[in-house]
C-alpha atoms as a PDB file:
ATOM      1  CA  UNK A   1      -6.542  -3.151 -14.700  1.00  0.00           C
ATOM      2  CA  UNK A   2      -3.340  -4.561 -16.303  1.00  0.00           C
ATOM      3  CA  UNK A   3       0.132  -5.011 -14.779  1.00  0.00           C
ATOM      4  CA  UNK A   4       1.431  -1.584 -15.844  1.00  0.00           C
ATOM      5  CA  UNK A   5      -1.694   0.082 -13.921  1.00  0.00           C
ATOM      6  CA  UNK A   6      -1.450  -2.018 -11.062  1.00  0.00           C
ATOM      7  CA  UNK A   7       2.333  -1.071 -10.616  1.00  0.00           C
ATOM      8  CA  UNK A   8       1.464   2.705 -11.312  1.00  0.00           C
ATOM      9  CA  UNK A   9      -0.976   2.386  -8.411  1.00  0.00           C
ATOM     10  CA  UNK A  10       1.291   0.709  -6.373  1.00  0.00           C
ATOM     11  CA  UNK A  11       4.105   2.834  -7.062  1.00  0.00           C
ATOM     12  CA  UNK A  12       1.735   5.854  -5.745  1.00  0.00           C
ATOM     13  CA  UNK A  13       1.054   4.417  -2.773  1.00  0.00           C
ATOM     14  CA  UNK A  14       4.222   3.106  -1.667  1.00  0.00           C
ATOM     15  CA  UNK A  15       5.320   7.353  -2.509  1.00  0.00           C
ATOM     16  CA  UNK A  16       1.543   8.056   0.003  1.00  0.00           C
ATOM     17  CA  UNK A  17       2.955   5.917   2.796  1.00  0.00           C
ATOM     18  CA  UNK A  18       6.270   7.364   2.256  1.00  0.00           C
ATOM     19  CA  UNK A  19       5.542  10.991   2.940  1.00  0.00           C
ATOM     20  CA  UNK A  20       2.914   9.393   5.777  1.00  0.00           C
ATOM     21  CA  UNK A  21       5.773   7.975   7.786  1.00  0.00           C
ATOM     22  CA  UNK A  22       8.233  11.544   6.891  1.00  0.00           C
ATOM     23  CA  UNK A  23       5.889  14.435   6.865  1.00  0.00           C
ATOM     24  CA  UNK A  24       4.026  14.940  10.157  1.00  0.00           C
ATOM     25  CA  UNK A  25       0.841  16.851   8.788  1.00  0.00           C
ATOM     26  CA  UNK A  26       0.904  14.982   4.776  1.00  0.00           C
ATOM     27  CA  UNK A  27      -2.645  13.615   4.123  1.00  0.00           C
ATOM     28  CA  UNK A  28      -3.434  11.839   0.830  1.00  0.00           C
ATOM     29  CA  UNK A  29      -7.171  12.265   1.605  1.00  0.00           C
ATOM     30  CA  UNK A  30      -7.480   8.484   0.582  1.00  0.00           C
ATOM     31  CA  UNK A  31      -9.961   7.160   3.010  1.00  0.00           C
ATOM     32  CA  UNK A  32     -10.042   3.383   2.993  1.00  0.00           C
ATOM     33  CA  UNK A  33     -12.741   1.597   0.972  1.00  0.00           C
ATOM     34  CA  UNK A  34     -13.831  -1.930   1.042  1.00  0.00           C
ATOM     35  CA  UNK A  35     -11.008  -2.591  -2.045  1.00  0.00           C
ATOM     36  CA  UNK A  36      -8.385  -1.105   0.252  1.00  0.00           C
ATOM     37  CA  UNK A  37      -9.826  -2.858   3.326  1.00  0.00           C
ATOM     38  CA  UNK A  38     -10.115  -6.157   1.428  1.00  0.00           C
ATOM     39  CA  UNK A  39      -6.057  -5.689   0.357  1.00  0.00           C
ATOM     40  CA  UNK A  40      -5.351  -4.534   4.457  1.00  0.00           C
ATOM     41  CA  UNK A  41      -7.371  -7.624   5.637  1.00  0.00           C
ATOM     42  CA  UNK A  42      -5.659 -10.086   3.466  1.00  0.00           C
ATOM     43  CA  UNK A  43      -2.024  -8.698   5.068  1.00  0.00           C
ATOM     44  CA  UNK A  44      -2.727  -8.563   8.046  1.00  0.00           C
ATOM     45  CA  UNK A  45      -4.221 -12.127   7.837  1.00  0.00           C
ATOM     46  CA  UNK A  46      -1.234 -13.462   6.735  1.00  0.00           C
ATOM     47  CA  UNK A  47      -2.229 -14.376   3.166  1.00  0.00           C
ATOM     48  CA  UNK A  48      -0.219 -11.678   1.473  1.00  0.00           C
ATOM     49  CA  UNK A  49       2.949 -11.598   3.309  1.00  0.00           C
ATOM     50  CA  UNK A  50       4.640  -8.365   3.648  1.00  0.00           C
ATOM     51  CA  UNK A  51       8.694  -8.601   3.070  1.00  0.00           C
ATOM     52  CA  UNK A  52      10.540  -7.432   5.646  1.00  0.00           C
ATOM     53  CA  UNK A  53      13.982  -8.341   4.546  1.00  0.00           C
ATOM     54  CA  UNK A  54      15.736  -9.840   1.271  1.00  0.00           C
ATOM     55  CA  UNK A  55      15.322 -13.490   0.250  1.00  0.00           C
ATOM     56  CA  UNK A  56      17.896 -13.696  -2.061  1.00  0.00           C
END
């Protein structure tokens, strides 16, 4: 994939977790796979940090 597919990807499932967190019954029907559990593991390990607030 290049950058413009990776952001198109991302962009879709930042608008996924979106409607997760604001509709009470939305389901993507995206199960996790080992890519997606691969990207979960490395936040939740701390290698990817997740931004919580602005740095600049």
């Amino acid at each position: 994939m290049n950058v413009d597919q990776h952001l198109k990807v991302a962009q879709w499932h930042l608008e996924q977790a979106r409607l997760h967190a604001t509709k009470d019954a939305h389901s993507c029907g995206c199960p996790v796979n080992a890519h997606d559990q691969k990207a979960i593991d490395a936040v939740e390990s701390g290698l990817i940090k997740e931004e919580v607030s602005c740095n600049l």
